[in-house]
C-alpha atoms as a PDB file:
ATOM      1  CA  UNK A   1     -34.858  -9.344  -7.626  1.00  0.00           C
ATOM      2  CA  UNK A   2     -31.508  -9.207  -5.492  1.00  0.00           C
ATOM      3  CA  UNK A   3     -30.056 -12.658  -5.591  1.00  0.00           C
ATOM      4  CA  UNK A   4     -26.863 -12.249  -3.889  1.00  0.00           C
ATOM      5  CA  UNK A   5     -23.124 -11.948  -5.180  1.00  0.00           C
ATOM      6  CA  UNK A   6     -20.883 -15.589  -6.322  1.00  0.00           C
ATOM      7  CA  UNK A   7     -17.416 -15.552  -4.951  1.00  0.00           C
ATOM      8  CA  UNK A   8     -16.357 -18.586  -7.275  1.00  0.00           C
ATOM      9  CA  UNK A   9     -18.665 -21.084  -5.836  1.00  0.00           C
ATOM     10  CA  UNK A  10     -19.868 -20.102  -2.913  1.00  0.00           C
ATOM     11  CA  UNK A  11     -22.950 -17.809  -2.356  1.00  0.00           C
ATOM     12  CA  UNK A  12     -22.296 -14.484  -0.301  1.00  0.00           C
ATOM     13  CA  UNK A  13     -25.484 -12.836   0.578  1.00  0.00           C
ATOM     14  CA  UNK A  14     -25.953  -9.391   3.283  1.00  0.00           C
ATOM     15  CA  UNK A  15     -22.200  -7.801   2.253  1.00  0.00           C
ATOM     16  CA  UNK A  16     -22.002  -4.387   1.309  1.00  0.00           C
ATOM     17  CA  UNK A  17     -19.907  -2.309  -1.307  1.00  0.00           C
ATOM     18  CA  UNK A  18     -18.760   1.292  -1.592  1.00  0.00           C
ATOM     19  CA  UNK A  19     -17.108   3.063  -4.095  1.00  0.00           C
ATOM     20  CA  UNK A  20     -14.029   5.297  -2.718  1.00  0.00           C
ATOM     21  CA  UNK A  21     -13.372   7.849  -5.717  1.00  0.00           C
ATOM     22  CA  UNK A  22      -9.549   7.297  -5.934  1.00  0.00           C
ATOM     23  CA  UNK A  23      -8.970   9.567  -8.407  1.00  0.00           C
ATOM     24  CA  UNK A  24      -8.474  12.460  -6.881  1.00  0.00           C
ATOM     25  CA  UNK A  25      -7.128  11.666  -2.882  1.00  0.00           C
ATOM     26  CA  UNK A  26      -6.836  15.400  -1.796  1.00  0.00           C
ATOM     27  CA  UNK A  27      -9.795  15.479   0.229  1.00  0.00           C
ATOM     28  CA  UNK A  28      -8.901  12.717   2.042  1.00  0.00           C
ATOM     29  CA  UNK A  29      -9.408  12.790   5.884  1.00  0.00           C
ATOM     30  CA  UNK A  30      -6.039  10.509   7.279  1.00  0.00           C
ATOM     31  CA  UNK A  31      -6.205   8.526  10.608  1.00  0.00           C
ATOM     32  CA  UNK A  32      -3.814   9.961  13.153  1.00  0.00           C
ATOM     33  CA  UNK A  33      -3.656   6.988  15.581  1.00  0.00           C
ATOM     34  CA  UNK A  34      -4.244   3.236  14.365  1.00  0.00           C
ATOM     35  CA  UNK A  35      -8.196   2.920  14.094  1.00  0.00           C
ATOM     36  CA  UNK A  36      -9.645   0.546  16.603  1.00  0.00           C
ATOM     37  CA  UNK A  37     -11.134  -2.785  15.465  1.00  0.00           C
ATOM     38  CA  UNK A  38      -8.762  -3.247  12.403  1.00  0.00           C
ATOM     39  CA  UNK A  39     -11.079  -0.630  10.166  1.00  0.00           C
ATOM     40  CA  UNK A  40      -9.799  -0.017   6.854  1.00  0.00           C
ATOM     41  CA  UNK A  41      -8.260   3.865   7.095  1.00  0.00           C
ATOM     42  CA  UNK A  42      -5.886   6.091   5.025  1.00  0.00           C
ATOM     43  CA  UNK A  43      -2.517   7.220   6.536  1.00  0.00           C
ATOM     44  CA  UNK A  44      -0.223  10.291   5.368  1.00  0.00           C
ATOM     45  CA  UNK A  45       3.641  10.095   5.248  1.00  0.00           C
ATOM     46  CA  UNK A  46       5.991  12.641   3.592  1.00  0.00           C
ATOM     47  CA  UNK A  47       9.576  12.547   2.410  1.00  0.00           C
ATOM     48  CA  UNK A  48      11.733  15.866   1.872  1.00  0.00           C
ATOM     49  CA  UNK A  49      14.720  14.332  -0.932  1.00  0.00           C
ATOM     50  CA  UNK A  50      16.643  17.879  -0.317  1.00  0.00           C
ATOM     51  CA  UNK A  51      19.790  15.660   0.947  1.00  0.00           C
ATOM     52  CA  UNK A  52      19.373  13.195  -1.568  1.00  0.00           C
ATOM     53  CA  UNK A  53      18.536  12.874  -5.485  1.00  0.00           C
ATOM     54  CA  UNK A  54      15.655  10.989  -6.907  1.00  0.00           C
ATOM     55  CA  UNK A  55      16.465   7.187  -7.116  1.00  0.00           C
ATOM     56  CA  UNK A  56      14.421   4.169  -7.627  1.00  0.00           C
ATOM     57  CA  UNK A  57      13.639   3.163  -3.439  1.00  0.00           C
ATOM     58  CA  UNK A  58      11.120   0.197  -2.782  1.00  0.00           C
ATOM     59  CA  UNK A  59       8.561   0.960  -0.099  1.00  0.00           C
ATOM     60  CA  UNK A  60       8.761  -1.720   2.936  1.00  0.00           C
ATOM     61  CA  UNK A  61       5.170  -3.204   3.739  1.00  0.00           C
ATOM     62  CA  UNK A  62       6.010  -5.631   5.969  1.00  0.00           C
ATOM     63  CA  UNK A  63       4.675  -4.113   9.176  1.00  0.00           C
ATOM     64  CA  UNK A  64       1.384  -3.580   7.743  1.00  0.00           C
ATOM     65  CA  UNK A  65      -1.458  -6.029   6.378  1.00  0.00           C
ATOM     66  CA  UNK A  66      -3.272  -5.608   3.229  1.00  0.00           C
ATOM     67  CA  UNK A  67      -3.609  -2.396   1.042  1.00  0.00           C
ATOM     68  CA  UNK A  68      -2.701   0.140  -1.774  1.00  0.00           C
ATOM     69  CA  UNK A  69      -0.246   2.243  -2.071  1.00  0.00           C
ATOM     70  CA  UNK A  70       0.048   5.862  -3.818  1.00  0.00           C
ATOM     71  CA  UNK A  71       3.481   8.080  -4.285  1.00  0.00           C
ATOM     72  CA  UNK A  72       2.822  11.483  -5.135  1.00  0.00           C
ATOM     73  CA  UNK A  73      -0.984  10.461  -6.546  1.00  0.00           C
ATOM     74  CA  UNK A  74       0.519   7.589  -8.711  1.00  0.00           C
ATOM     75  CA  UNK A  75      -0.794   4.120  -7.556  1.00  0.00           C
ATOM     76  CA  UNK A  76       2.387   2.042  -6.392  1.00  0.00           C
ATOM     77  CA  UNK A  77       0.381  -1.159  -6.299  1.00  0.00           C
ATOM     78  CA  UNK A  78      -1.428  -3.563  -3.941  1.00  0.00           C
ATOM     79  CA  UNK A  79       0.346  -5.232  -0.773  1.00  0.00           C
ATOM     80  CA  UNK A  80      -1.040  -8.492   0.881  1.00  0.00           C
ATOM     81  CA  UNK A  81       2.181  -8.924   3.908  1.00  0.00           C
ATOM     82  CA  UNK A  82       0.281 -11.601   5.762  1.00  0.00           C
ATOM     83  CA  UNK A  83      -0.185 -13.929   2.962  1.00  0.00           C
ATOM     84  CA  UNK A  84       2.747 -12.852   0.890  1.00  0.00           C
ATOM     85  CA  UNK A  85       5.246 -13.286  -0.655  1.00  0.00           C
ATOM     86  CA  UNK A  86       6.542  -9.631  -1.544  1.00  0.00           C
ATOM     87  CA  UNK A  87       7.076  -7.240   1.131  1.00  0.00           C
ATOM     88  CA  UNK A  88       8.023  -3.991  -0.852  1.00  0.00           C
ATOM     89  CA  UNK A  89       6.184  -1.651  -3.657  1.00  0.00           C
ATOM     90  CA  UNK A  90       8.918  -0.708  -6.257  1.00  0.00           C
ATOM     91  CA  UNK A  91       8.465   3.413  -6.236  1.00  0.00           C
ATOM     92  CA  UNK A  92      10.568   4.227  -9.410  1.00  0.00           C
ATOM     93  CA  UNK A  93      12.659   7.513  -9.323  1.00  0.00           C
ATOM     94  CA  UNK A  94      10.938   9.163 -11.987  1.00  0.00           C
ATOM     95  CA  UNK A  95       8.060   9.774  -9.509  1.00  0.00           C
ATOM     96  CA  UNK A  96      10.051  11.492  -6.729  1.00  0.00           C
ATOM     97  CA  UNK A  97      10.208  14.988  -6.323  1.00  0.00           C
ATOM     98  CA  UNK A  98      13.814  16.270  -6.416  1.00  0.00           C
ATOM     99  CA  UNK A  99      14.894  19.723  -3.504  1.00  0.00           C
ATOM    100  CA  UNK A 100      12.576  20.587  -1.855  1.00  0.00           C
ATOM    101  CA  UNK A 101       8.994  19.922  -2.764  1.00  0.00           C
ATOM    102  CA  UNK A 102       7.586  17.403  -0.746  1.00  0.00           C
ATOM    103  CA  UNK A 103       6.995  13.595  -1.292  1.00  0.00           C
ATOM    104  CA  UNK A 104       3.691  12.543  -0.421  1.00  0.00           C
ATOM    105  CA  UNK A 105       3.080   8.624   0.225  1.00  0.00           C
ATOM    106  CA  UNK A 106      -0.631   7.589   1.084  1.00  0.00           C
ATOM    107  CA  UNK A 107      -1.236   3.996   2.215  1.00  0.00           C
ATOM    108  CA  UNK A 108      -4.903   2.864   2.136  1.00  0.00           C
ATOM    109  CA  UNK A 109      -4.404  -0.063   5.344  1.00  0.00           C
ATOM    110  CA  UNK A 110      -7.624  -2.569   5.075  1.00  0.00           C
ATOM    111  CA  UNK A 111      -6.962  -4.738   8.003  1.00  0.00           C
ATOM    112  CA  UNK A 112      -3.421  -3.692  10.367  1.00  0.00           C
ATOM    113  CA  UNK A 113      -2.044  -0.855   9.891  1.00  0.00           C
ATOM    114  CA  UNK A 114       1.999  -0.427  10.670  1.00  0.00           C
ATOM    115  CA  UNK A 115       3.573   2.153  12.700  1.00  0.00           C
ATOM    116  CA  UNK A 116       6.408   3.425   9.914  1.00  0.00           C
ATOM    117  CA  UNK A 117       7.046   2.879   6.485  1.00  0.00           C
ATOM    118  CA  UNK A 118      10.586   2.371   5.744  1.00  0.00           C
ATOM    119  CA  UNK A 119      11.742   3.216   2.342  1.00  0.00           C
ATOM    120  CA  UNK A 120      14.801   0.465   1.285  1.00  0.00           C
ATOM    121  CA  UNK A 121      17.541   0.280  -1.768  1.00  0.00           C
ATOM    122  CA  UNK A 122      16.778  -3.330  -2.518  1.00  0.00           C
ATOM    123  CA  UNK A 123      13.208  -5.714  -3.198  1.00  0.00           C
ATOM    124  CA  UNK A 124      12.317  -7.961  -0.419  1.00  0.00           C
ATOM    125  CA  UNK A 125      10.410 -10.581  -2.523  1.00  0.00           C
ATOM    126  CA  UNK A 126       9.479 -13.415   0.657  1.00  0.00           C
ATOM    127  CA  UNK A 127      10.204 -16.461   0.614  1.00  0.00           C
ATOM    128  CA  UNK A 128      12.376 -18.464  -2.189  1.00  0.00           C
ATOM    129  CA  UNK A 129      12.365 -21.413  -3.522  1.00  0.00           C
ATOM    130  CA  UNK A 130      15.494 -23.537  -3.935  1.00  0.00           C
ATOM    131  CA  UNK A 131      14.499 -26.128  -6.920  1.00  0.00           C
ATOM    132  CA  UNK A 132      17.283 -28.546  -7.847  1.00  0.00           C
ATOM    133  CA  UNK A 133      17.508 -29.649 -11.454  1.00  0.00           C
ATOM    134  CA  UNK A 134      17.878 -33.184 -12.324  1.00  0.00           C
END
C-alpha cells in the first residue's frame, strides 16, 4: 500500500523521484541554450590552465540558482544562491589539470541556470554578521 512520502510534518503525496547515476557523467547530454520553464539541465564549461599553474580558485555561483557542482568528475559541492549565504564552491588546486589537458566543470542547474561561471581568487561567503560583545 503506497501511503505517500513525510517531509517533516507535512504529507506530500503524487511527487515523483528519479535516480540520475552520477557516477560516471560522460554520457551526459548538456543543454546548449538555458532550458525553458526553469527545468533542471546539465551545462559544460572548460578551462585550458596552459598560461597559468594549478592554484586553489573558488567557482562563482551567484548567477545561477540551486545545484551541484563537479571539476574534472570530483563533486565540488551543492550551491543554493537564492537562499544563501555562500556564493562560491572552493575547487582546490590539486584537482586542476596543469598545460594543456583540459579542465572540465559540469554544473547540474535545478531551477535558473546562469550565463557564465566565473572562477575567483577569494570565497564570497554572503552576508556577515557584525555581533558586538558585551
Amino acid at each position: 500500500m503506497w501511503r505517500g512520502v513525510r517531509h517533516g510534518h507535512q504529507q506530500l503525496f503524487e511527487w515523483e523521484i528519479r535516480p540520475l547515476p552520477l557516477t560516471d557523467l560522460t554520457g551526459l547530454a548538456f543543454a546548449q541554450n538555458p532550458p525553458e520553464g526553469g527545468r533542471p539541465a546539465f551545462h559544460r564549461f572548460t578551462h585550458d590552465l596552459a598560461t597559468h599553474g594549478p592554484a586553489d580558485a573558488f567557482v562563482d555561483m551567484s548567477g545561477w540558482g540551486t545545484g551541484l557542482v563537479w571539476l574534472n568528475g570530483f563533486l565540488l559541492g551543492h550551491y543554493d544562491t537564492p537562499r544563501g549565504p555562500q556564493r562560491t564552491l572552493y575547487a582546490p588546486g590539486p584537482l586542476w589539470h596543469d598545460g594543456a589537458d583540459e579542465n572540465e566543470i559540469i554544473v547540474l542547474e535545478l531551477e535558473r541556470p546562469g550565463t557564465e561561471l566565473p572562477l575567483r581568487d577569494r570565497p564570497d561567503l554572503g552576508r556577515t554578521t557584525v555581533v558586538t560583545l558585551e
